[in-house]
Protein backbone atom coordinates (compact mmCIF):
# COMPACT_ATOMS: atom_id res chain seq x y z
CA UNK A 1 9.93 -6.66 3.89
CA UNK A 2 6.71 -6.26 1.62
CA UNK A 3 5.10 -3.89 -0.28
CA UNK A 4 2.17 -2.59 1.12
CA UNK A 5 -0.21 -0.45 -1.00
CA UNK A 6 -2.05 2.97 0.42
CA UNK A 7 -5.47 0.81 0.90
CA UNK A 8 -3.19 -1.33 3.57
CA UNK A 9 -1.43 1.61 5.18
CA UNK A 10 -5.34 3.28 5.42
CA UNK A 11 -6.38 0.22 7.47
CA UNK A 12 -3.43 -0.07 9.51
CA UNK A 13 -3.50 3.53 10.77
CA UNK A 14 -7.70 4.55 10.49
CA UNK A 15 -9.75 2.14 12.61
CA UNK A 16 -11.92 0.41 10.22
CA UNK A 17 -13.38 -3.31 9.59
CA UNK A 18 -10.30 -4.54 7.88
CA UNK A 19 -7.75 -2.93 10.25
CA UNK A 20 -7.49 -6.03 12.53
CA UNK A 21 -6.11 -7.41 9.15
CA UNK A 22 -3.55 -5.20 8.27
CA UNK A 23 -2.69 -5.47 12.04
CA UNK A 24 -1.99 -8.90 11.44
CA UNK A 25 -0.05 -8.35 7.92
CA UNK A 26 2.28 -5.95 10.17
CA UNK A 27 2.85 -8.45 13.22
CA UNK A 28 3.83 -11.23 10.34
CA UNK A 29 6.27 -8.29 8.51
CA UNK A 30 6.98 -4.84 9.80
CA UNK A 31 9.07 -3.49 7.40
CA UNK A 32 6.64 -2.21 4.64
CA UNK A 33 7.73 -0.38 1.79
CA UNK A 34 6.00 1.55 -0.14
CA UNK A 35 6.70 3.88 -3.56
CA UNK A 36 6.70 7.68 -3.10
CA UNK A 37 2.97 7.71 -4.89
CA UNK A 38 1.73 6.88 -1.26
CA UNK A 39 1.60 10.22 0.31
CA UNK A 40 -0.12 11.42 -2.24
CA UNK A 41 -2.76 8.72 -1.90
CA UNK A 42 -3.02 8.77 1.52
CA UNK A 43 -3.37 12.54 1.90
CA UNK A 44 -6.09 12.10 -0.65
CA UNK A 45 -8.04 9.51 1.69
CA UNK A 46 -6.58 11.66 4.67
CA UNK A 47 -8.80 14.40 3.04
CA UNK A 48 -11.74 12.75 2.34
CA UNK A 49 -12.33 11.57 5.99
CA UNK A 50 -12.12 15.26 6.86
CA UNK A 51 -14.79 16.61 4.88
CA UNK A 52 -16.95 13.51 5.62
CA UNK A 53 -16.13 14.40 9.15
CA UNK A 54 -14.79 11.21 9.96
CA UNK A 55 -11.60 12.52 11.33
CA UNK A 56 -10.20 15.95 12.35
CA UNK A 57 -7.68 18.17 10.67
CA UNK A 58 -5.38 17.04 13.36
CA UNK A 59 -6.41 13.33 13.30
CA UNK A 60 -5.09 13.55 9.49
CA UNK A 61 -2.06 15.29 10.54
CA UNK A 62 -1.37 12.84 13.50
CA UNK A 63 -2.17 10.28 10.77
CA UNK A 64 0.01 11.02 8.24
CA UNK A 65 3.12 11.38 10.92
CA UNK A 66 2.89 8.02 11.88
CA UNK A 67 2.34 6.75 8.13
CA UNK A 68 5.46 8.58 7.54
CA UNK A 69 6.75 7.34 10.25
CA UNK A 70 6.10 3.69 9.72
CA UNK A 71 8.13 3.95 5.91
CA UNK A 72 10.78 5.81 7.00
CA UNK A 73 13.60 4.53 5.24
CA UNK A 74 11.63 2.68 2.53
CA UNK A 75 10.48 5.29 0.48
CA UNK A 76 10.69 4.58 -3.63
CA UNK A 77 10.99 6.68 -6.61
CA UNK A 78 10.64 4.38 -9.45
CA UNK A 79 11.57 4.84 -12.66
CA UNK A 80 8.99 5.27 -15.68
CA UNK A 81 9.53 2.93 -18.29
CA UNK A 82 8.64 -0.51 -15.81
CA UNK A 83 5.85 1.78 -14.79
CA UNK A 84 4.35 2.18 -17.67
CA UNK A 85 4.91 -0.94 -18.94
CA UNK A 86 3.29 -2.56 -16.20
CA UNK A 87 0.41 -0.58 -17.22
CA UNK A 88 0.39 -0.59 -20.66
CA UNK A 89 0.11 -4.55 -20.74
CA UNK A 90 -2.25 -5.16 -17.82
CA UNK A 91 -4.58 -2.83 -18.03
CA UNK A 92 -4.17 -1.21 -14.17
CA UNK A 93 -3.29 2.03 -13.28
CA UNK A 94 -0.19 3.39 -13.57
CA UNK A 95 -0.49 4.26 -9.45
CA UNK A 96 -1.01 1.04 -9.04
CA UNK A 97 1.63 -0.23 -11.18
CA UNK A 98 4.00 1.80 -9.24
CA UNK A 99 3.75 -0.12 -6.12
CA UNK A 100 4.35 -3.85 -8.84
CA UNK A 101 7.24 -2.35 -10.02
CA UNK A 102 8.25 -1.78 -6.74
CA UNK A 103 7.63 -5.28 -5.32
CA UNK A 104 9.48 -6.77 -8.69
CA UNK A 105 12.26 -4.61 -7.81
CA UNK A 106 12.88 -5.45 -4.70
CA UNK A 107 11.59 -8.89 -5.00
CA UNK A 108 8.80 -8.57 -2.09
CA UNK A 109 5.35 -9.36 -2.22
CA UNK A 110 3.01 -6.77 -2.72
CA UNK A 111 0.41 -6.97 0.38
CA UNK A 112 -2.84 -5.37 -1.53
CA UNK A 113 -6.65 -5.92 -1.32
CA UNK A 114 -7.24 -4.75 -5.08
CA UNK A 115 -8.69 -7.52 -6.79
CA UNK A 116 -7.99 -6.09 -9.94
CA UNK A 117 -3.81 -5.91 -9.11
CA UNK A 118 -4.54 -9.54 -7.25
CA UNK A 119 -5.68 -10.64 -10.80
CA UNK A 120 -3.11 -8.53 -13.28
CA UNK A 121 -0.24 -10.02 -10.47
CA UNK A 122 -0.24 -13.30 -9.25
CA UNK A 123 3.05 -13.68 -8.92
CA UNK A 124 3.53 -10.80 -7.01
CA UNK A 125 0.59 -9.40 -5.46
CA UNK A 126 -0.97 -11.16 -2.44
CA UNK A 127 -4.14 -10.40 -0.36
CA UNK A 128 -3.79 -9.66 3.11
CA UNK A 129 -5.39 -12.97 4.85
CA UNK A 130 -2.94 -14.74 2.05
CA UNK A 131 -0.08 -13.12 3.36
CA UNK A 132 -0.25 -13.78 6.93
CA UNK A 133 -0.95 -17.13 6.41
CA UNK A 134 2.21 -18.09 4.16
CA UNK A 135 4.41 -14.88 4.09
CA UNK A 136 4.53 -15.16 0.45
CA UNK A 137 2.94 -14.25 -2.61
């Protein structure tokens, strides 16, 4: 199991340059976890393709069922003080500190792209080519 931030769900399910990437993340480890904070994320970026026009109304919906879909089971509500904390001392958001606290707590890598939770993290967060070439942060 891993972690996987929004950014890595968004390339897995909305062709892109970097989805052949998070393809390969998900062949190495399909059982990707995720903190509640997602959906909100991703129907944010579900959003902004629609008014770009990059993707229908229906697209997003069809979207968001298979994101929902693909964490079935491994959805996280996370408890504030680690959160926070997290932040607090290094500087990232607390949205992104959710998915940390997350991969701490269930001691699983988080799979990310965000150099500045690759930097805050090392011990926990791992980029995506990293990943599927050791399976571990």
């Amino acid at each position: 199991m891993i972690v996987a931030d929004t950014n890595l769900i968004t390339y897995l399910l909305l062709a892109g340059e970097r989805t052949e990437e998070a393809e390969r993340v998900f062949e190495a480890d399909s059982g990707w976890a995720a903190p509640l904070l997602w959906r909100s994320e991703f129907r944010n970026v579900l959003t902004f393709y629609v008014r770009r026009g990059l993707l229908s109304l229906e697209g997003a919906l069809e979207a968001m069922d298979k994101a929902e879909l693909l964490l079935s089971g491994r959805e996280y509500l996370l408890e504030s003080p680690r959160v926070m904390e997290l932040a607090v001392l290094s500087g990232c958001s607390a949205y992104d500190c959710e998915f940390v606290a997350l991969a701490e707590e269930l001691d699983v890598p988080l799979v990310t792209s965000d150099a500045t939770v690759l930097a805050a993290f090392p011990k926990v967060a791992v980029e995506p080519a990293t990943f599927t070439k050791t399976g571990r942060a």
